[in-house]
N, C-alpha and C. Protein backbone atom coordinates (compact mmCIF):
# COMPACT_ATOMS: atom_id res chain seq x y z
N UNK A 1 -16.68 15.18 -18.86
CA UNK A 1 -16.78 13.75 -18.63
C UNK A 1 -15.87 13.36 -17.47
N UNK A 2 -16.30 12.45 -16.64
CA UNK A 2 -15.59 12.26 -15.19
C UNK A 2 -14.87 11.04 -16.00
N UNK A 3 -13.53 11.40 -15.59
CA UNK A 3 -12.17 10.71 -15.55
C UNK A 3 -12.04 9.24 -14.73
N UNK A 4 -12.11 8.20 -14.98
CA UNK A 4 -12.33 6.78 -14.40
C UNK A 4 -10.53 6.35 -15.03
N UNK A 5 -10.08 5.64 -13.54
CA UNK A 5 -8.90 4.64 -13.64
C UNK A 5 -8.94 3.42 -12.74
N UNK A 6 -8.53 2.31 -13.57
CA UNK A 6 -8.48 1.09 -12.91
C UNK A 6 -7.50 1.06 -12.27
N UNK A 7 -7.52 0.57 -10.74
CA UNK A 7 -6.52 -0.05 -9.77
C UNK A 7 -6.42 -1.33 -9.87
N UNK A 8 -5.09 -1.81 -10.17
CA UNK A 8 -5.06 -3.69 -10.05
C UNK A 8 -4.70 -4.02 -8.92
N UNK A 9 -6.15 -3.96 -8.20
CA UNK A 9 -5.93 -4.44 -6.67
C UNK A 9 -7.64 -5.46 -6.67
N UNK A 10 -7.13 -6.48 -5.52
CA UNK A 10 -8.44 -7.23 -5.43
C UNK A 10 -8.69 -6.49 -3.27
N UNK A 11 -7.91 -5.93 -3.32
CA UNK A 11 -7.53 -5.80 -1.58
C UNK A 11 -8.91 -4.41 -1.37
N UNK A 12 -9.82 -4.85 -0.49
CA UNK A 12 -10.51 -4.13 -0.09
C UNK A 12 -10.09 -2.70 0.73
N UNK A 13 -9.66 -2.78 1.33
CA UNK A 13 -8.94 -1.94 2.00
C UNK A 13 -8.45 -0.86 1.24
N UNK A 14 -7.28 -1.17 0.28
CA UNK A 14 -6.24 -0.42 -0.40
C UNK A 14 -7.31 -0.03 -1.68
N UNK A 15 -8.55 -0.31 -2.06
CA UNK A 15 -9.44 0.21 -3.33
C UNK A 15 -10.19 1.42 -2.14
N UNK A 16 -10.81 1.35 -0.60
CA UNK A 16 -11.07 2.23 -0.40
C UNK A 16 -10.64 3.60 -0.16
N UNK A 17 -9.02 3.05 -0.04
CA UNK A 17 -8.13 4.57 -0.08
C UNK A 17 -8.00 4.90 -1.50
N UNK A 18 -7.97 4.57 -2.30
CA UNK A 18 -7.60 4.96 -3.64
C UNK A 18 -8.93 5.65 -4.24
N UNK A 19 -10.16 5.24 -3.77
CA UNK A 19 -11.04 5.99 -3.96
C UNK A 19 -11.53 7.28 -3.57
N UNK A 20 -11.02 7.11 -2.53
CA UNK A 20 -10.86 8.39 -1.33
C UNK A 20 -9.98 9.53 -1.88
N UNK A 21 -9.01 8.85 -2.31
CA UNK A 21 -7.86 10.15 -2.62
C UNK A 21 -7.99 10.57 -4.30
N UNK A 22 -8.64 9.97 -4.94
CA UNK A 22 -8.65 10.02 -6.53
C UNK A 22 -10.40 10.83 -6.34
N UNK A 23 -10.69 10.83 -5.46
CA UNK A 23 -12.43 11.62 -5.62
C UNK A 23 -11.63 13.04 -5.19
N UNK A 24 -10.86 13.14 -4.40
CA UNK A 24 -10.41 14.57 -4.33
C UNK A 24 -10.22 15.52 -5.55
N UNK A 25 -9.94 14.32 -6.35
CA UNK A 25 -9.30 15.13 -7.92
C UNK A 25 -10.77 14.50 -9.10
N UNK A 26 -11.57 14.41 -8.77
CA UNK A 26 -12.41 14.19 -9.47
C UNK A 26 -12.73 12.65 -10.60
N UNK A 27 -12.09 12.09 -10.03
CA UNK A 27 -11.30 10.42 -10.59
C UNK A 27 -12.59 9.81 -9.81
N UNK A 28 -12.62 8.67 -10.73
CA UNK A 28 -13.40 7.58 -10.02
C UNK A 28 -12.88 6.37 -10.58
N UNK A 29 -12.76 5.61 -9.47
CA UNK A 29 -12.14 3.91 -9.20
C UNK A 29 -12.77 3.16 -9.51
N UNK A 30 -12.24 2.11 -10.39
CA UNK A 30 -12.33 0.39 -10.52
C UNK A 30 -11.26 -0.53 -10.05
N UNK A 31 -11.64 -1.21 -9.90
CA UNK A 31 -10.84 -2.28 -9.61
C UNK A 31 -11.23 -3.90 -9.81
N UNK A 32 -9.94 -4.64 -9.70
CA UNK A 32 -10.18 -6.01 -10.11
C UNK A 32 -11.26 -6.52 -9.19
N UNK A 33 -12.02 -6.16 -8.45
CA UNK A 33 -12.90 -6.36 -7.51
C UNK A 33 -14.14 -6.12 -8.81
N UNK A 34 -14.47 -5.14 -9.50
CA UNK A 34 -15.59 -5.31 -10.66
C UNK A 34 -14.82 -6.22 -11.59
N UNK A 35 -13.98 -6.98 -11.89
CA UNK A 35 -13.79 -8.24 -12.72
C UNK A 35 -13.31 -9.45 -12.40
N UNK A 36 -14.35 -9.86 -11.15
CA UNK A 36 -14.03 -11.34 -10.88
C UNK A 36 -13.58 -12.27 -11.72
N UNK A 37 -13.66 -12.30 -12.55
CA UNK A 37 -12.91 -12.98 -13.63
C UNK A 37 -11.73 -13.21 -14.05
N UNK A 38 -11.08 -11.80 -13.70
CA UNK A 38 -9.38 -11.73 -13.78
C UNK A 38 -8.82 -12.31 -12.72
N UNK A 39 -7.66 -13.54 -13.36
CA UNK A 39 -7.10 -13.97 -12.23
C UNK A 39 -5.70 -13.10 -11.43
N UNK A 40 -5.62 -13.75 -10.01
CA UNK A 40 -4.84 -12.63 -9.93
C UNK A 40 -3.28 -12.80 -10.51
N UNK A 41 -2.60 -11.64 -9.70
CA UNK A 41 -1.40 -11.44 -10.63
C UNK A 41 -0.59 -12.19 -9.66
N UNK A 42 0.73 -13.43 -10.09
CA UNK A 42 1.52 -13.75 -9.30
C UNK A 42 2.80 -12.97 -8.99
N UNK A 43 2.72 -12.49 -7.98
CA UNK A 43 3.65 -11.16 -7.53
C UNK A 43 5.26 -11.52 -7.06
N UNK A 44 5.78 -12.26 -8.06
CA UNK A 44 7.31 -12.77 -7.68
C UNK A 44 8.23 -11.89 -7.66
N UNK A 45 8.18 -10.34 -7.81
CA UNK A 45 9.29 -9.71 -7.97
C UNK A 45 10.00 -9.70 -6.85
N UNK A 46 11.32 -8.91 -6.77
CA UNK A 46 12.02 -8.79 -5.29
C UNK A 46 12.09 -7.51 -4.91
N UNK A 47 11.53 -6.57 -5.61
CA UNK A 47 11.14 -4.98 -4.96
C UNK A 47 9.51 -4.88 -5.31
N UNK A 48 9.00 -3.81 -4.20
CA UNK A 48 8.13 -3.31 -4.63
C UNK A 48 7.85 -2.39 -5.97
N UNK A 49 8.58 -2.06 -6.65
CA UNK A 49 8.23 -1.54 -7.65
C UNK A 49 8.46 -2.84 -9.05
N UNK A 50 9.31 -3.52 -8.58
CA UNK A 50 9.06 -4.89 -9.58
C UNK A 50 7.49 -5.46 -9.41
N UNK A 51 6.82 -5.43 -8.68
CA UNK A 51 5.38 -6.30 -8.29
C UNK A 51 4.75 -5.88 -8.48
N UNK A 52 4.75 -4.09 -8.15
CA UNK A 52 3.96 -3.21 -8.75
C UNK A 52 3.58 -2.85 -10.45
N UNK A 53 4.58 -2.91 -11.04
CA UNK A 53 4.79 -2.78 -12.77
C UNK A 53 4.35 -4.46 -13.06
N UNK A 54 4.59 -5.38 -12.20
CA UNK A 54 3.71 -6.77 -13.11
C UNK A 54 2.65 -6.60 -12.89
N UNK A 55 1.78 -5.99 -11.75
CA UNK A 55 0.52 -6.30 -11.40
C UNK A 55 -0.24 -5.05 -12.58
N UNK A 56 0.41 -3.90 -12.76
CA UNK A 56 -0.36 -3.05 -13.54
C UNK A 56 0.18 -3.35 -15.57
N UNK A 57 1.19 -3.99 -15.66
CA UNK A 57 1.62 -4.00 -17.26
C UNK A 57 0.72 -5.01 -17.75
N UNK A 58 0.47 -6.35 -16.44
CA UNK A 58 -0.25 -7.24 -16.88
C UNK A 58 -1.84 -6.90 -17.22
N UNK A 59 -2.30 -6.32 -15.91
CA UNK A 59 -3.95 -5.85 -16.48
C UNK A 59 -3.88 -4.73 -17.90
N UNK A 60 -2.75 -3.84 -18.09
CA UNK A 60 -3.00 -2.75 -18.70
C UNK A 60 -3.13 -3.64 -20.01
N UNK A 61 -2.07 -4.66 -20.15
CA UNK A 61 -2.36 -5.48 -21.54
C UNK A 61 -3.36 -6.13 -22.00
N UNK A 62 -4.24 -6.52 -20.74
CA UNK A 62 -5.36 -7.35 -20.89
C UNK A 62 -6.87 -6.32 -21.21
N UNK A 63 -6.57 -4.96 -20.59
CA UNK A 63 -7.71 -4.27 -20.89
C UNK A 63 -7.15 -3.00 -21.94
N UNK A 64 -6.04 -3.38 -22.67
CA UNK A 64 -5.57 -1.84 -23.36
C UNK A 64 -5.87 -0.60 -23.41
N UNK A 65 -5.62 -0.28 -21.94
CA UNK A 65 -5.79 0.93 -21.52
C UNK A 65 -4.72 1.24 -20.08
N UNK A 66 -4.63 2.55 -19.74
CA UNK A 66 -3.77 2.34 -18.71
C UNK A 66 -4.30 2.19 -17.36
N UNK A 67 -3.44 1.39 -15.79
CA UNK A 67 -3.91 1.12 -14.98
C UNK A 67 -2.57 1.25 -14.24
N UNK A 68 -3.36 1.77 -13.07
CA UNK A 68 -2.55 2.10 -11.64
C UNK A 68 -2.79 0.57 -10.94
N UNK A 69 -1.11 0.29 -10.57
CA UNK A 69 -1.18 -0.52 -9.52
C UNK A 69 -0.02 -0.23 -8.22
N UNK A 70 0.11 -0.98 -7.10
CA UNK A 70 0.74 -0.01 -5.95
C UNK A 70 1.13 -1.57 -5.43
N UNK A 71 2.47 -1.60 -4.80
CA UNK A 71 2.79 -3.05 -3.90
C UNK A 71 3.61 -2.11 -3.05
N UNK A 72 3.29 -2.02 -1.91
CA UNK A 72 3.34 -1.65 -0.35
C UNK A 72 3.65 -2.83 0.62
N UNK A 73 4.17 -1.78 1.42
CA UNK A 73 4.39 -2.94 3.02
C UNK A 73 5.22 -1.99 4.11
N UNK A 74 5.14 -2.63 5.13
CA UNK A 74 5.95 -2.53 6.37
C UNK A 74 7.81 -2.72 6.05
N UNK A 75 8.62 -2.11 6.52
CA UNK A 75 9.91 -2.50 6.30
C UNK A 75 10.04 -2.02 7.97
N UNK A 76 10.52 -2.95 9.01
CA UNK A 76 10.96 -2.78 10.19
C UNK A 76 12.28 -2.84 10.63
N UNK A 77 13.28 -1.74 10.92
CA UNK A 77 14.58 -1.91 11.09
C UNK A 77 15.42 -2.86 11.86
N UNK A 78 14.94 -3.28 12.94
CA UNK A 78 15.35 -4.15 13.90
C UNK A 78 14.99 -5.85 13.20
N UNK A 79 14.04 -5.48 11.83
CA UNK A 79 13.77 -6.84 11.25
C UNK A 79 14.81 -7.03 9.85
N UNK A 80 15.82 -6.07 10.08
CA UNK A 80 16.61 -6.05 8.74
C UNK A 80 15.87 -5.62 7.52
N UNK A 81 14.52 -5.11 7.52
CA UNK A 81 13.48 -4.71 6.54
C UNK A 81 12.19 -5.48 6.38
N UNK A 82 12.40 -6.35 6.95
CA UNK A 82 11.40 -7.37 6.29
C UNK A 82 10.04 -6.95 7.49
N UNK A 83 8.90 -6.96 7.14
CA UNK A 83 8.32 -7.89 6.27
C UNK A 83 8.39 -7.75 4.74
N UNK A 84 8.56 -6.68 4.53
CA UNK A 84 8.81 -5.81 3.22
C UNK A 84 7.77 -6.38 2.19
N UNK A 85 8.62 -7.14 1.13
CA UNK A 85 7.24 -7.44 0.08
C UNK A 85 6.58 -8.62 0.40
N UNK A 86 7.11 -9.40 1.23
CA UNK A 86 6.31 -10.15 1.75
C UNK A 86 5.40 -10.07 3.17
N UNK A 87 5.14 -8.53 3.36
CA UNK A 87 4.26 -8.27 4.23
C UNK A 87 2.75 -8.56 4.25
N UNK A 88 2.08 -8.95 3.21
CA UNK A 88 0.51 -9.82 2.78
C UNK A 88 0.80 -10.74 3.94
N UNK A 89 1.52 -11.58 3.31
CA UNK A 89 1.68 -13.06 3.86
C UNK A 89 2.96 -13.56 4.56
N UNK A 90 2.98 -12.46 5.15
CA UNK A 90 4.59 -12.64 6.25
C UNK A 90 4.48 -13.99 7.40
N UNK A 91 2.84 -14.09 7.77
CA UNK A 91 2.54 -14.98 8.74
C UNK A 91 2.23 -16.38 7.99
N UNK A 92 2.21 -16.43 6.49
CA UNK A 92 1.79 -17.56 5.88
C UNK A 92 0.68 -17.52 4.43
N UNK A 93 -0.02 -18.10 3.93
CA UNK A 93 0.22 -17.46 2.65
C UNK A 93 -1.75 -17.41 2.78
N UNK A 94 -2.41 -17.62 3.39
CA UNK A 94 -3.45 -17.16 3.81
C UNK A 94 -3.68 -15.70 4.09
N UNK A 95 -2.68 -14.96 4.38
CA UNK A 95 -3.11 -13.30 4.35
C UNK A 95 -3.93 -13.00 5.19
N UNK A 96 -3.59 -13.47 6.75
CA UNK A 96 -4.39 -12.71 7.49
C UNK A 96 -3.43 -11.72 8.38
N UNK A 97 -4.35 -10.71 8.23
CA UNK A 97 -3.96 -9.08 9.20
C UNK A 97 -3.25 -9.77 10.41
N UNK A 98 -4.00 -10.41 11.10
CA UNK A 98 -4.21 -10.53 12.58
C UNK A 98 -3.17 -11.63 12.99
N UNK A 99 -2.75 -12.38 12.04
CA UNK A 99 -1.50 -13.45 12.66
C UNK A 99 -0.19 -12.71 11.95
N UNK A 100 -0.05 -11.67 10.78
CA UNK A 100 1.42 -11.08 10.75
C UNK A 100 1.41 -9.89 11.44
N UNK A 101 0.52 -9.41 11.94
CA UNK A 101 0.58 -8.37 13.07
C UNK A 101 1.12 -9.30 14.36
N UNK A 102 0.66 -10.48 14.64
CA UNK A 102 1.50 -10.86 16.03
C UNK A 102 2.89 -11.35 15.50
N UNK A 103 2.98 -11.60 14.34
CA UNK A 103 4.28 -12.56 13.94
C UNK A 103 5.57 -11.13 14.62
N UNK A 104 4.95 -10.29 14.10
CA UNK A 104 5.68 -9.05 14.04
C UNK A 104 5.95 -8.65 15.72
N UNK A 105 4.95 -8.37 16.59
CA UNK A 105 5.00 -8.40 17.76
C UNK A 105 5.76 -9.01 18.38
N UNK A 106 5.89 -10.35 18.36
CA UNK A 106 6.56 -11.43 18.96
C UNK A 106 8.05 -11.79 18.72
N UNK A 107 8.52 -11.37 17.24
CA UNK A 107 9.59 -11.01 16.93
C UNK A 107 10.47 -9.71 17.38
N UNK A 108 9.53 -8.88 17.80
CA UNK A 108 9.90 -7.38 18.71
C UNK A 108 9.72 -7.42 20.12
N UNK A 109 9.49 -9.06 20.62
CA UNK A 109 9.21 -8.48 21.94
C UNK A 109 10.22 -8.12 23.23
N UNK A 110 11.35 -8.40 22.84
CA UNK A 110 12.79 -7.69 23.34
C UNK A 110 13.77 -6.45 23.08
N UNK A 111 12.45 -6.32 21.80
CA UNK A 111 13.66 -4.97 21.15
C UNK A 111 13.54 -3.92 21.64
N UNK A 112 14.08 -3.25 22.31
CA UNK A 112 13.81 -1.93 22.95
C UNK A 112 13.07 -0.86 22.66
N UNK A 113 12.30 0.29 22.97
CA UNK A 113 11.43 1.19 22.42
C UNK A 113 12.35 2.02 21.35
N UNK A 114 13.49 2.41 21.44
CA UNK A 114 14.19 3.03 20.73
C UNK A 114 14.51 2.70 19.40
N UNK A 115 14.84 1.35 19.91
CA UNK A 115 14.81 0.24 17.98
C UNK A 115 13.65 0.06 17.55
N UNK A 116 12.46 0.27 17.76
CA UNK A 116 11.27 -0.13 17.00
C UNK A 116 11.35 0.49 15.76
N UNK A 117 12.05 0.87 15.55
CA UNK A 117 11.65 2.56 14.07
C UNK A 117 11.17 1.46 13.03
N UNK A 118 10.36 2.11 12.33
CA UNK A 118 9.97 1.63 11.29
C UNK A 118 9.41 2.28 10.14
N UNK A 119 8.92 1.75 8.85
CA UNK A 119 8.26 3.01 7.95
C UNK A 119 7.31 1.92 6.72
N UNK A 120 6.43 2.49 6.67
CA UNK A 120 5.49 1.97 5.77
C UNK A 120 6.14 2.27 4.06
N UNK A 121 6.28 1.67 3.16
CA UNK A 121 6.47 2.00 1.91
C UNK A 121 5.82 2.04 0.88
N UNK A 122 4.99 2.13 -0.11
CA UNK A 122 4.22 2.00 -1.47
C UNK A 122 5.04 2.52 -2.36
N UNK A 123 4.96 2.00 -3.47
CA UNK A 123 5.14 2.22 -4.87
C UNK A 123 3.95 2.29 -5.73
N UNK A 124 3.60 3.41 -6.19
CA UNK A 124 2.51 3.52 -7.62
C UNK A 124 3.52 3.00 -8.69
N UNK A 125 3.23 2.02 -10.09
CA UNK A 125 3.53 1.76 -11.05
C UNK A 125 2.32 2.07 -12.16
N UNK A 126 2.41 2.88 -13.11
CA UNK A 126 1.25 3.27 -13.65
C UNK A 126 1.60 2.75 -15.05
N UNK A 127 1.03 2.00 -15.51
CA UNK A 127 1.56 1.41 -16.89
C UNK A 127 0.49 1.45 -17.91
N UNK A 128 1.39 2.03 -19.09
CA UNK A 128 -0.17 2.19 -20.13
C UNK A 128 0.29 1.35 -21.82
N UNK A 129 -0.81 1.40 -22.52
CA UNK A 129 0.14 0.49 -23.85
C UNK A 129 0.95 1.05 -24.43
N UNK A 130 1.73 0.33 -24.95
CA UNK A 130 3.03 1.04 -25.64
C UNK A 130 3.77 2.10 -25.02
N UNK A 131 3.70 1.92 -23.69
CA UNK A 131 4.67 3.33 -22.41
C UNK A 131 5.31 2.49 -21.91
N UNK A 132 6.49 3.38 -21.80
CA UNK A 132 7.26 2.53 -20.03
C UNK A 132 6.74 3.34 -19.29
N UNK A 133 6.50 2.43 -18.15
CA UNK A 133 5.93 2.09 -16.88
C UNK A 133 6.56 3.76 -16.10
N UNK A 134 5.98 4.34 -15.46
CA UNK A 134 6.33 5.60 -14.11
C UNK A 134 5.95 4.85 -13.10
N UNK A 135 6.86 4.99 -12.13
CA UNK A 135 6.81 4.93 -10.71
C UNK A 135 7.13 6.19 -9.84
N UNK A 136 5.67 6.29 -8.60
CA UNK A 136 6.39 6.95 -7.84
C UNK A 136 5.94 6.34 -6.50
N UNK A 137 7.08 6.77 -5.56
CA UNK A 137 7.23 6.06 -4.15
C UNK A 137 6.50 7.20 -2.93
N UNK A 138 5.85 6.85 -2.04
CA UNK A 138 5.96 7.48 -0.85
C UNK A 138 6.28 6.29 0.39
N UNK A 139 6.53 7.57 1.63
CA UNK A 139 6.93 6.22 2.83
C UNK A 139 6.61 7.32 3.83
N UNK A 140 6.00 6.19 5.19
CA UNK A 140 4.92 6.69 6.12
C UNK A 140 6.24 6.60 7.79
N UNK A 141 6.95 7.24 8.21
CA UNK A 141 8.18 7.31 9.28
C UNK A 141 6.96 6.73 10.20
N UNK A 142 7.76 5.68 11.22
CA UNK A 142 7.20 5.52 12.72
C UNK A 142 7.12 4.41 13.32
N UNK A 143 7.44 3.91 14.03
CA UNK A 143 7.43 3.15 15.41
C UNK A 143 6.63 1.68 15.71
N UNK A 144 6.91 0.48 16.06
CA UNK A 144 5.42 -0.63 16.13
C UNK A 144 5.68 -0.39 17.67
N UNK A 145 4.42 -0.49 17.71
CA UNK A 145 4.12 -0.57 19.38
C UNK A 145 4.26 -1.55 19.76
N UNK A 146 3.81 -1.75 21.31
CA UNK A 146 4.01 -3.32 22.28
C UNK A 146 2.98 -3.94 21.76
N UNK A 147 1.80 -2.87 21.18
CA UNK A 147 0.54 -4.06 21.48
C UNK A 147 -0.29 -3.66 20.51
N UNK A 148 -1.48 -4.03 20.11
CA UNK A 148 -2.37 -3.55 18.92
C UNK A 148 -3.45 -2.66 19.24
N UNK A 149 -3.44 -1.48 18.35
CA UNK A 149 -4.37 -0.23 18.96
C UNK A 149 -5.61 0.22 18.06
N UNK A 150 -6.36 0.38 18.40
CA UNK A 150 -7.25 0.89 17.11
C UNK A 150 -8.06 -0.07 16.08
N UNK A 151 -9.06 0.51 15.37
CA UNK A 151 -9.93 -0.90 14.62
C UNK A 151 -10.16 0.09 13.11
N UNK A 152 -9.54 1.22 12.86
CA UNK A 152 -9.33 1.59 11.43
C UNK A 152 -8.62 0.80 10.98
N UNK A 153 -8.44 1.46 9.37
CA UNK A 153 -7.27 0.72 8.23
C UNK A 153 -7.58 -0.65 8.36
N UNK A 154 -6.31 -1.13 7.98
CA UNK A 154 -5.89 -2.67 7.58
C UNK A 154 -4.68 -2.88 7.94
N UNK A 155 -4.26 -4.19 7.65
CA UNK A 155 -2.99 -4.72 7.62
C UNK A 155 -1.83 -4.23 8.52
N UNK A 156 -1.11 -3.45 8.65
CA UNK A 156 -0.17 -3.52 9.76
C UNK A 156 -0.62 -2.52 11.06
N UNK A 157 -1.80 -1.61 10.27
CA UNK A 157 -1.90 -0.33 11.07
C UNK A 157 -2.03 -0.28 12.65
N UNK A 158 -2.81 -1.23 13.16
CA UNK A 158 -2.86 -1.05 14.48
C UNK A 158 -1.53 -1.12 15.51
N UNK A 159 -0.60 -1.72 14.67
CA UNK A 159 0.70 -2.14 15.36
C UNK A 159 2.03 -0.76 14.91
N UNK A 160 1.45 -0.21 13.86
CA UNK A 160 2.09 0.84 13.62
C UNK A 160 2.00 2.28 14.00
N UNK A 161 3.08 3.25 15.03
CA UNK A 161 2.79 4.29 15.94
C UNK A 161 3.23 4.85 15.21
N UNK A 162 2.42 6.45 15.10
CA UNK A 162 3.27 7.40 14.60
C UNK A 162 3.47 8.75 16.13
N UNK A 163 4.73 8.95 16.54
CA UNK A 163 5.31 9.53 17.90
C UNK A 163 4.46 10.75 17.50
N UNK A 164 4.62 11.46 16.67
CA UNK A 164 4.35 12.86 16.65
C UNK A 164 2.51 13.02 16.79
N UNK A 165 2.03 11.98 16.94
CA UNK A 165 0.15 12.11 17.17
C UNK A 165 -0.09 11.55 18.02
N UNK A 166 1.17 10.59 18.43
CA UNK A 166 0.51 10.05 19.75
C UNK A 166 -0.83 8.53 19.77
N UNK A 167 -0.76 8.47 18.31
CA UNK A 167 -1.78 7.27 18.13
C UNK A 167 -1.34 6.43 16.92
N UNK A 168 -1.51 5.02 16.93
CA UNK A 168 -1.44 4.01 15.71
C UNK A 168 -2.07 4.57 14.49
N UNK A 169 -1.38 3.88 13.19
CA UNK A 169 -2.39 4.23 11.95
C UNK A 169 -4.14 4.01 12.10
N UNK A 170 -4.69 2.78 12.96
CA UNK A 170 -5.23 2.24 13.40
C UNK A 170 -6.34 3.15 13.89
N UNK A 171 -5.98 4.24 14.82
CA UNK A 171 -6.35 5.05 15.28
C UNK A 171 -6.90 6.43 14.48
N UNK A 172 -6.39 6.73 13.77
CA UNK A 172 -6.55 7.75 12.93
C UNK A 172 -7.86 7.77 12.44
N UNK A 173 -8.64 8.63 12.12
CA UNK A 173 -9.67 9.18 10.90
C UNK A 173 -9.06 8.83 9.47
N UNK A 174 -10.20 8.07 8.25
CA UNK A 174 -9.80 8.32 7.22
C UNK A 174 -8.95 9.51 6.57
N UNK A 175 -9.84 10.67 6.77
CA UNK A 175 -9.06 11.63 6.86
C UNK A 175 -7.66 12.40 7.49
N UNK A 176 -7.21 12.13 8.36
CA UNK A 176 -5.70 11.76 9.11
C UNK A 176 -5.05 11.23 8.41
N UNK A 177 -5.91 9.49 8.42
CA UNK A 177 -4.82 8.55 7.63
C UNK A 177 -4.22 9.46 6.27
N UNK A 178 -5.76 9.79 5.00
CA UNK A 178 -5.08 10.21 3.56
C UNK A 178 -4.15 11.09 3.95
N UNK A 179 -4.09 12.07 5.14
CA UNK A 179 -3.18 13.26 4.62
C UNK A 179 -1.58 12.76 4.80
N UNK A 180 -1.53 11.51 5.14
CA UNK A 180 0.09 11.63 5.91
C UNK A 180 0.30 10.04 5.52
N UNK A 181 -0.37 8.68 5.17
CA UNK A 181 -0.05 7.64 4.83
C UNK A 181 1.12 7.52 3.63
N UNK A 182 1.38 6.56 3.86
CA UNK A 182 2.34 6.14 2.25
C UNK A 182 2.16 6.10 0.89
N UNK A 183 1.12 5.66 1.23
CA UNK A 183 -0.07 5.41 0.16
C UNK A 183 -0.57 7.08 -0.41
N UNK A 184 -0.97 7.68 0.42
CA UNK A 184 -1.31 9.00 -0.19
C UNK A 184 0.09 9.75 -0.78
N UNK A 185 1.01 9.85 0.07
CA UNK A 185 2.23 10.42 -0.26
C UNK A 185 2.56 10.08 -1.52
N UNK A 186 2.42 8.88 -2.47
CA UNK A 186 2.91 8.10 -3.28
C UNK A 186 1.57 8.74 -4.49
N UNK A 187 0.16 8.65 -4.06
CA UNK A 187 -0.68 9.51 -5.16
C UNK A 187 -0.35 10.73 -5.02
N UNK A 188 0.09 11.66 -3.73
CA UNK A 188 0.08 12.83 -4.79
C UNK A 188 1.44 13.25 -5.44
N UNK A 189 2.45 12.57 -5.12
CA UNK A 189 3.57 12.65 -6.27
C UNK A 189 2.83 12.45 -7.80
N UNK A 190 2.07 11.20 -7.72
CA UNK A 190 1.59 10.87 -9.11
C UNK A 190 0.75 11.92 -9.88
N UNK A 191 -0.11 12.66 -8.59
CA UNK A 191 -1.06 13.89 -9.24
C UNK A 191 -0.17 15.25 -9.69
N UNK A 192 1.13 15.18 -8.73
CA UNK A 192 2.00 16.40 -8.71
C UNK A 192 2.44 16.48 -10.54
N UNK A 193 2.66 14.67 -11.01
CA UNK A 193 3.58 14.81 -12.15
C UNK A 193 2.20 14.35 -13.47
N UNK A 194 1.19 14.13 -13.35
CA UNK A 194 0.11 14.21 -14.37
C UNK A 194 0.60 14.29 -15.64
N UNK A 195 1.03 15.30 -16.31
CA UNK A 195 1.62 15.17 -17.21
C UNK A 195 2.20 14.20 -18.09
N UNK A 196 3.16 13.44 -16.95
CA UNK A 196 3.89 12.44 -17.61
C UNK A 196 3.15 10.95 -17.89
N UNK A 197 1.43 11.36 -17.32
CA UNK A 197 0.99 9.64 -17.59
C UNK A 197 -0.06 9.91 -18.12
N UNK A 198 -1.06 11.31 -17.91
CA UNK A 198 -2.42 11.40 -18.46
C UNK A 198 -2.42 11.92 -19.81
């Protein structure tokens, strides 16, 4: 029998990677995208792994069963970290890609090539009934460019360089992206430790 887990994500984007990387292992994805009905989760924590464990303890209670959820973002050094968890809606609470990608730009546009460093972060929170919650983290090393590159991914990617390929997340093949993103780094810790959630 094929193995099905819910993601508490409504984000198009972040359900097609999770599908991508969970078909490797023979998993198949849902998400709050098949239950329009569920409202979403209000994500007040102050870490990503706080936002992550509300967004998945809350659905896991509502469907008593367990569910993967993930709260990710950009942390930029020269920005003191931020956009961090408020990277969705860093430009305003509409959530568009395309105005916190310039917010970000425009805030870097003096900082030297050397200070750009930056790193993508995710947290998996996998919460099931009557469990405490596992988390595991991955994080994606690299650089925002001057300018926006590429029409893959989502959300910060086109503005985010990685030195050692020579191209934005933006740029990459699905395949590129899963092997080396944050996001993947962060599932296969979770597949590495199986045990402790399946």
């Amino acid at each position: 029998m094929k193995k099905e887990v819910i993601i508490a994500t409504k984000n198009k984007g972040k359900v097609k990677e999770f599908e991508q990387l969970f078909a490797k292992v023979g998993w198949t994805v849902r998400s709050l995208l098949d239950y329009p009905d569920i409202p979403d989760v209000i994500e007040d924590g102050v870490t990503f792994a706080e936002n992550a464990a509300k967004k998945a303890e809350t659905i896991s209670n509502a469907f008593d069963q367990m569910v993967i959820a993930d709260d990710s973002g950009l942390m930029v050094d020269a920005l003191d970290g931020r956009p961090g968890i408020y990277s969705a809606r860093y430009a305003g609470s509409d959530k568009s890609d395309a105005a916190n990608n310039e917010k970000v730009l425009l805030e870097l546009q003096d900082v030297p090539s050397g200070e750009r460093t930056a790193r993508f972060v995710c947290t998996i929170a996998v919460a099931r009934p009557n469990a405490k919650t596992i988390f595991y983290e991955g994080t994606c090393e690299g650089v925002i460019a001057r300018e926006k590159a590429g029409a893959n991914g989502f959300g910060y990617d086109p503005i985010f360089f990685i030195p050692e390929l020579g191209k934005t997340m933006a740029q990459l093949t699905s395949k590129e992206k899963n092997e080396r993103s944050h996001r993947s780094m962060a599932i296969n810790k979770l597949f590495a430790n199986q045990a402790e959630w399946s």
